[in-house]
Protein backbone atom coordinates (compact mmCIF):
# COMPACT_ATOMS: atom_id res chain seq x y z
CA UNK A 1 -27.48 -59.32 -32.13
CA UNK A 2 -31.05 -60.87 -32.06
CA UNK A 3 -31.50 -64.71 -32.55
CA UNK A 4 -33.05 -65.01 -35.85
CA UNK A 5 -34.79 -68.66 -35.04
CA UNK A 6 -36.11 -67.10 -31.59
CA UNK A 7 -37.55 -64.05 -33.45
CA UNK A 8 -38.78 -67.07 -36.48
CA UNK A 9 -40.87 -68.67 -33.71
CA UNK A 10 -43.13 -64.45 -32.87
CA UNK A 11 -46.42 -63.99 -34.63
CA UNK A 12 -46.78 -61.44 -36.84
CA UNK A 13 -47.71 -59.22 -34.36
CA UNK A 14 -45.63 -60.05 -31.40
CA UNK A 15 -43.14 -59.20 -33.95
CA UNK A 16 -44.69 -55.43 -35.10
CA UNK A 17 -44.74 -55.43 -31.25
CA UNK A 18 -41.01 -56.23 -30.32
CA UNK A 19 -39.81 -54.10 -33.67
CA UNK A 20 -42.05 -51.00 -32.06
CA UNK A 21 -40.00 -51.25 -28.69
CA UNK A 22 -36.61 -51.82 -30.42
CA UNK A 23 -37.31 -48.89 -32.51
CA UNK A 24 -38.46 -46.66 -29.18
CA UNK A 25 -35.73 -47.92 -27.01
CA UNK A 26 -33.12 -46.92 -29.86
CA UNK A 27 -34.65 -43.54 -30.35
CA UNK A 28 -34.45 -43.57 -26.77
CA UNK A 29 -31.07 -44.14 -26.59
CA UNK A 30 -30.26 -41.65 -29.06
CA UNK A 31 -32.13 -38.67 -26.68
CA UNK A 32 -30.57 -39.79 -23.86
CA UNK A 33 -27.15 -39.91 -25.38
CA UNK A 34 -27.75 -36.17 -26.77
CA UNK A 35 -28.91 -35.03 -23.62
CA UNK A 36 -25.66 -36.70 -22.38
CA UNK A 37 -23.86 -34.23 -25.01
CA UNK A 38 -25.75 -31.18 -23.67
CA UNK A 39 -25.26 -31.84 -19.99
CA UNK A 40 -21.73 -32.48 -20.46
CA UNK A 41 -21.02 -29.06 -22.84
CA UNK A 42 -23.13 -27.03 -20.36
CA UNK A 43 -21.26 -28.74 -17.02
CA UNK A 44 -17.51 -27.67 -19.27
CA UNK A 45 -19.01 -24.20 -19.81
CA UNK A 46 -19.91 -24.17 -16.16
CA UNK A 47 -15.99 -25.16 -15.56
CA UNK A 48 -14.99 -22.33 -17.91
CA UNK A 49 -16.75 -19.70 -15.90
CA UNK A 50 -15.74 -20.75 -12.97
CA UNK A 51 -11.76 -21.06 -14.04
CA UNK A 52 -12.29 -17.65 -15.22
CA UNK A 53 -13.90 -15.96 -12.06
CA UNK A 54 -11.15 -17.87 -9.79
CA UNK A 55 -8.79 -16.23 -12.48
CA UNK A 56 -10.08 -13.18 -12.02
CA UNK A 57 -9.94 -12.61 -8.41
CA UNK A 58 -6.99 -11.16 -6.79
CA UNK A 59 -6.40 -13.62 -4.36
CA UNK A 60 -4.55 -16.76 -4.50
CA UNK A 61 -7.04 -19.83 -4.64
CA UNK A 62 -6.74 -23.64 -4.12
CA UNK A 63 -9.45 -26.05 -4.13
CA UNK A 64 -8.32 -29.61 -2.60
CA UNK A 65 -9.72 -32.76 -2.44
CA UNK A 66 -10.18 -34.71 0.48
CA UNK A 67 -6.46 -36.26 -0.01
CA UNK A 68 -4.88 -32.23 0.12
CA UNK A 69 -4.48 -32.96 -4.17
CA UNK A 70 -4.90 -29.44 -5.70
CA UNK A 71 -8.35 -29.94 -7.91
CA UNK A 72 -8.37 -26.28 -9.17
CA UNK A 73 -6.03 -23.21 -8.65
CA UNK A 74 -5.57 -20.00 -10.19
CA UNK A 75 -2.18 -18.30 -11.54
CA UNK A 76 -1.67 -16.45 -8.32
CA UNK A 77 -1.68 -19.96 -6.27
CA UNK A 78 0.44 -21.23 -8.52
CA UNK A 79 3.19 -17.99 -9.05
CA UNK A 80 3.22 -17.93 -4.90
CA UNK A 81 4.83 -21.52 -4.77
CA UNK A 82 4.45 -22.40 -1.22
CA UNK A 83 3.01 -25.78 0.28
CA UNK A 84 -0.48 -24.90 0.77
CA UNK A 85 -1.28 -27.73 2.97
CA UNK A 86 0.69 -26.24 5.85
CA UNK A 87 -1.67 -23.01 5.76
CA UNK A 88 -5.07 -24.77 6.19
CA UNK A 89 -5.96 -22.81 9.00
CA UNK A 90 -7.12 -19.59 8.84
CA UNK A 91 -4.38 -16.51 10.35
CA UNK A 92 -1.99 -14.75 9.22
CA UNK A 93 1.64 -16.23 8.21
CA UNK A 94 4.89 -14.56 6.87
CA UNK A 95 6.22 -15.63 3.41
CA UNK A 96 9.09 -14.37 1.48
CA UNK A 97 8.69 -10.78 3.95
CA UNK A 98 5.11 -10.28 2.99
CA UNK A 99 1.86 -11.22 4.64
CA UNK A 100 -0.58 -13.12 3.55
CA UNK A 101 -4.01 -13.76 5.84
CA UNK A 102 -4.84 -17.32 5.05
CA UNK A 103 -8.91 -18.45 5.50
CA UNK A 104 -9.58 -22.12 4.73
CA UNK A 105 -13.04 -23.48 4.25
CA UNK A 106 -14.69 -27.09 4.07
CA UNK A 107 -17.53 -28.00 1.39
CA UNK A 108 -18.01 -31.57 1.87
CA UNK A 109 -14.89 -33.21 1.62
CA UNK A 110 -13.35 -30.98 -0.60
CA UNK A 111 -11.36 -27.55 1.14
CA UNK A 112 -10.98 -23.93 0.13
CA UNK A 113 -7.53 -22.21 0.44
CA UNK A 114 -7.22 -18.75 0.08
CA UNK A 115 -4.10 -16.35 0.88
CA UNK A 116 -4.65 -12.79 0.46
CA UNK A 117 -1.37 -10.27 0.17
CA UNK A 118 -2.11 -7.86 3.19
CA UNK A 119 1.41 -6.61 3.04
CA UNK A 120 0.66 -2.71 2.35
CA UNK A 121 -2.79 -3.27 4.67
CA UNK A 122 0.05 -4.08 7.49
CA UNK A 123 2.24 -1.29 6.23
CA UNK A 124 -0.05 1.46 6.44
CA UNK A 125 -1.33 -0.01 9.44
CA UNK A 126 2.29 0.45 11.00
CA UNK A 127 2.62 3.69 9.51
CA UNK A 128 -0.83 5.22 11.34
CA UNK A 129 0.76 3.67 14.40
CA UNK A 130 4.01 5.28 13.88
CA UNK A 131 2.31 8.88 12.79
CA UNK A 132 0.09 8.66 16.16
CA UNK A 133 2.95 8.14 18.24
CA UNK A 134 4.95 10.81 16.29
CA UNK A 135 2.23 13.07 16.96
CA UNK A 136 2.12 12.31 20.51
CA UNK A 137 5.61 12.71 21.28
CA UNK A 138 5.83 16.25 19.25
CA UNK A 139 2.90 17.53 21.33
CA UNK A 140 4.43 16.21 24.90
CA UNK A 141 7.80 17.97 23.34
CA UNK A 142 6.14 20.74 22.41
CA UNK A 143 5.35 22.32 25.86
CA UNK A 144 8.83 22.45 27.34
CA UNK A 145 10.60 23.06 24.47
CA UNK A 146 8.38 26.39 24.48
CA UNK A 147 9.42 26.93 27.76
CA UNK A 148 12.84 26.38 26.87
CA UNK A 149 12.28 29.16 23.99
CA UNK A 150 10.78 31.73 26.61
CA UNK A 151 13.76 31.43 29.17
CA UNK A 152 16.24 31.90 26.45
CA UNK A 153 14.73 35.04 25.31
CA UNK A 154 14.27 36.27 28.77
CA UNK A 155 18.14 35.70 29.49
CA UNK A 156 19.42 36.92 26.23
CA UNK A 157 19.30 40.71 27.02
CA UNK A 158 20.45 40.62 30.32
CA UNK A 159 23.49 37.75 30.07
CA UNK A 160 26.89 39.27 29.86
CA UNK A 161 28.85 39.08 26.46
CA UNK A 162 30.74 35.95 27.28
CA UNK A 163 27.49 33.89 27.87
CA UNK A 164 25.09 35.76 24.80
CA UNK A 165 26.86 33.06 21.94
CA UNK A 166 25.88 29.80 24.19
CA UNK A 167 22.18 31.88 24.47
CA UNK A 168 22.41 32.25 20.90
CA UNK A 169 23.21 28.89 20.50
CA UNK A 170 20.00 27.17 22.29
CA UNK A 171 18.05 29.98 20.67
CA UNK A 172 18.82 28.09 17.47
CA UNK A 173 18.82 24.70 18.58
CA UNK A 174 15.36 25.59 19.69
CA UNK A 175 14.23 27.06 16.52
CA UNK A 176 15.19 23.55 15.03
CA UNK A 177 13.66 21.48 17.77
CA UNK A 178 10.05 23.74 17.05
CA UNK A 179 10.79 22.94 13.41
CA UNK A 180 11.11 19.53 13.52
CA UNK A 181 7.94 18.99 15.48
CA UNK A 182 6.23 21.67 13.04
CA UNK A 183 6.92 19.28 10.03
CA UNK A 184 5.80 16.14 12.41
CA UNK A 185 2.59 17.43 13.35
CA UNK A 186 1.92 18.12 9.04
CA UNK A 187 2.94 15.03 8.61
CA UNK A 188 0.44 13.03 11.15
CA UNK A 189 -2.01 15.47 10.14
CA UNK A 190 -1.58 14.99 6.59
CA UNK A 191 -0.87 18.24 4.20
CA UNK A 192 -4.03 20.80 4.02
CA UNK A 193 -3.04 23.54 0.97
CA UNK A 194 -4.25 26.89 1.87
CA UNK A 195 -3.77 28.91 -1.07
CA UNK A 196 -3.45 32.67 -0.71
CA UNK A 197 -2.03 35.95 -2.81
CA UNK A 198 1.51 36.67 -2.35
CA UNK A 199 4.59 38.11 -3.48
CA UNK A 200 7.85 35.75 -4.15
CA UNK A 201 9.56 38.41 -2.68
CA UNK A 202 8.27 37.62 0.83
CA UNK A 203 10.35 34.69 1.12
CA UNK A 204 13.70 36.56 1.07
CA UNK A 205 12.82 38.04 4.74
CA UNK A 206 11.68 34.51 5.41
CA UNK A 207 14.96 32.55 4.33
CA UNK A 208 17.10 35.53 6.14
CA UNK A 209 15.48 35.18 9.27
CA UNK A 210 15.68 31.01 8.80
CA UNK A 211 19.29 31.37 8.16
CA UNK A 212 19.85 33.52 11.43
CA UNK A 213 18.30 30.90 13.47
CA UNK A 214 20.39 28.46 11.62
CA UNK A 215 24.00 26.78 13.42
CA UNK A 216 26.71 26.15 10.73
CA UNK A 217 30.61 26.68 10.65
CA UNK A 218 32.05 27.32 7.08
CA UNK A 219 32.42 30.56 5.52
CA UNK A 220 28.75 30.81 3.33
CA UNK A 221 28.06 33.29 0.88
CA UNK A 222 24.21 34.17 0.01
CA UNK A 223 22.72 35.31 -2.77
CA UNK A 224 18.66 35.11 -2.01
CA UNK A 225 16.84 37.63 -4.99
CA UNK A 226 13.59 36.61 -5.66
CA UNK A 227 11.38 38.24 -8.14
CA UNK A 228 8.53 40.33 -6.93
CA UNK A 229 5.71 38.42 -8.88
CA UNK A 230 2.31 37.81 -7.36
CA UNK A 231 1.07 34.10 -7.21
CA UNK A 232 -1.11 32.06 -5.37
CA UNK A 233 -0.20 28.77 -3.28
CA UNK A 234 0.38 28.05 0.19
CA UNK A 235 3.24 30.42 1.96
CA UNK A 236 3.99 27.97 4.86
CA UNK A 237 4.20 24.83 2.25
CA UNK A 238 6.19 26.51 -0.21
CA UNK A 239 8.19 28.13 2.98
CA UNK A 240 9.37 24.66 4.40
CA UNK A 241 10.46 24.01 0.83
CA UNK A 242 12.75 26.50 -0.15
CA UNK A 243 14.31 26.13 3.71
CA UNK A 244 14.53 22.47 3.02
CA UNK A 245 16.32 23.40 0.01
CA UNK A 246 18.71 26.11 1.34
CA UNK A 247 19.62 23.68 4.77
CA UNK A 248 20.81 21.00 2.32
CA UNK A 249 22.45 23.15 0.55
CA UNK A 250 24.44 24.33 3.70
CA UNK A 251 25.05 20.86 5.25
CA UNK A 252 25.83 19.53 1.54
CA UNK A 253 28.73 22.61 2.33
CA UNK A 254 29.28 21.97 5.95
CA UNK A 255 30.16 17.95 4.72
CA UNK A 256 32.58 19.13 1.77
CA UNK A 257 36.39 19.41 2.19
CA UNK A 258 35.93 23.44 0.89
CA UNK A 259 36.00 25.95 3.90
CA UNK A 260 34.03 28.37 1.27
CA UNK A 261 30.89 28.36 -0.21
CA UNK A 262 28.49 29.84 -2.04
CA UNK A 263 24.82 29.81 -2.28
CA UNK A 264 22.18 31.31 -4.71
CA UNK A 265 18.41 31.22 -4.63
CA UNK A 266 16.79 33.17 -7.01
């Protein structure tokens, strides 16, 4: 409020002047105050954007202030639920039986948290570890089994009758044993599909010769009749299948209380 007496005692034109500045400090005021207005709806924009990116990423974020209070997270900080100031150091921790690797950075005083879910990373790290060792093992198995497989053939003709079944018998454990580390080597390999023309009949001399070579005790009856059609896939892949499929079959037999059984592919 402006003294009316003290603002009496201005000259004409002291007064023109002091109304000119009043009016240019007001308008002033008013620029400043809009500017205020745009600053402020630009700096929430600014926060929308940036809620939105941290939303958007698939990590779990916290930003802290320089007491550990949580300034900004997103939905995947909050949904994991675990005290984040114990995991300001960057490594990897175990929560709930996944993994998360933690990193933690400082801008100014405020800190970055940020746990990424390396759970399947880990897995399929352990898995390539596993598959290399499997694939070692099956090739250091390989060579004497082989051996194993050459001695029993040599024997089998000139063993007498009492000794040919137990011949027999590692014959077929053999065939299992080179089986086994068949389908161990495809799977460290990983499955290559070689497609080729052949008949569906082809498999019946396949399956026969699989079910010599196979050990079980029950009374099973087979009925293998495929149909001679032509198609093209990959014999050895479709092979393993349908002996996958008849060796369950037989131990699915082998565990039932039925001495009999019978089994059809066709």
């Amino acid at each position: 409020m402006i003294d009316k007496k003290l603002l009496d005692q201005l000259s004409t034109e002291d007064k023109k002047v002091f109304l000119d500045t009043l009016d240019t400090l007001i308008n002033q005021t008013f620029i400043v105050e809009n500017e205020y207005k745009n600053m402020k709806a630009e700096y929430e924009a600014f926060q929308k954007i940036l809620t939105e990116i941290i939303e958007f990423l698939p990590t779990a974020i916290w930003v802290l202030d320089e007491n550990g209070g949580i300034m900004l997270e997103n939905t995947n900080a909050k949904n994991l639920g675990f005290d984040y100031n114990q995991y300001r150091h960057n490594g990897e921790v175990e929560i709930d039986e996944s993994t998360y690797l933690i990193k933690a950075s400082k801008l100014g005083q405020k800190t970055i948290v940020q746990a990424t879910d390396i759970t399947e990373q880990k897995r399929t790290q352990r898995l390539v570890s596993m598959g290399q060792m499997a694939a070692h093992l099956a090739h250091e198995i390989r060579n004497p089994v082989g051996s194993v497989a050459i001695l029993a053939s040599t024997l089998a003709p000139i063993v007498g009758e009492k000794i040919k079944p137990i011949v027999e018998e590692i014959r077929k454990s053999i065939w299992r044993v080179e089986r086994i580390i068949k389908a161990t080597l495809l799977f460290t390999r990983g499955v290559s599909i070689k497609k080729i023309p052949f008949s569906l009949k082809n498999f019946e001399d396949e399956l026969h010769y699989c079910l010599s070579s196979y050990s079980y005790q029950k009374e099973i009856e087979f009925d293998i009749s495929l149909p001679d059609i032509n198609i093209d896939g990959d014999f050895d892949l479709l092979s393993m299948v349908l002996q996958n499929m008849l060796f369950n079959a037989i131990d699915a037999i082998e565990e039932c209380k039925d001495d009999t059984g019978h089994i059809t592919i066709s």
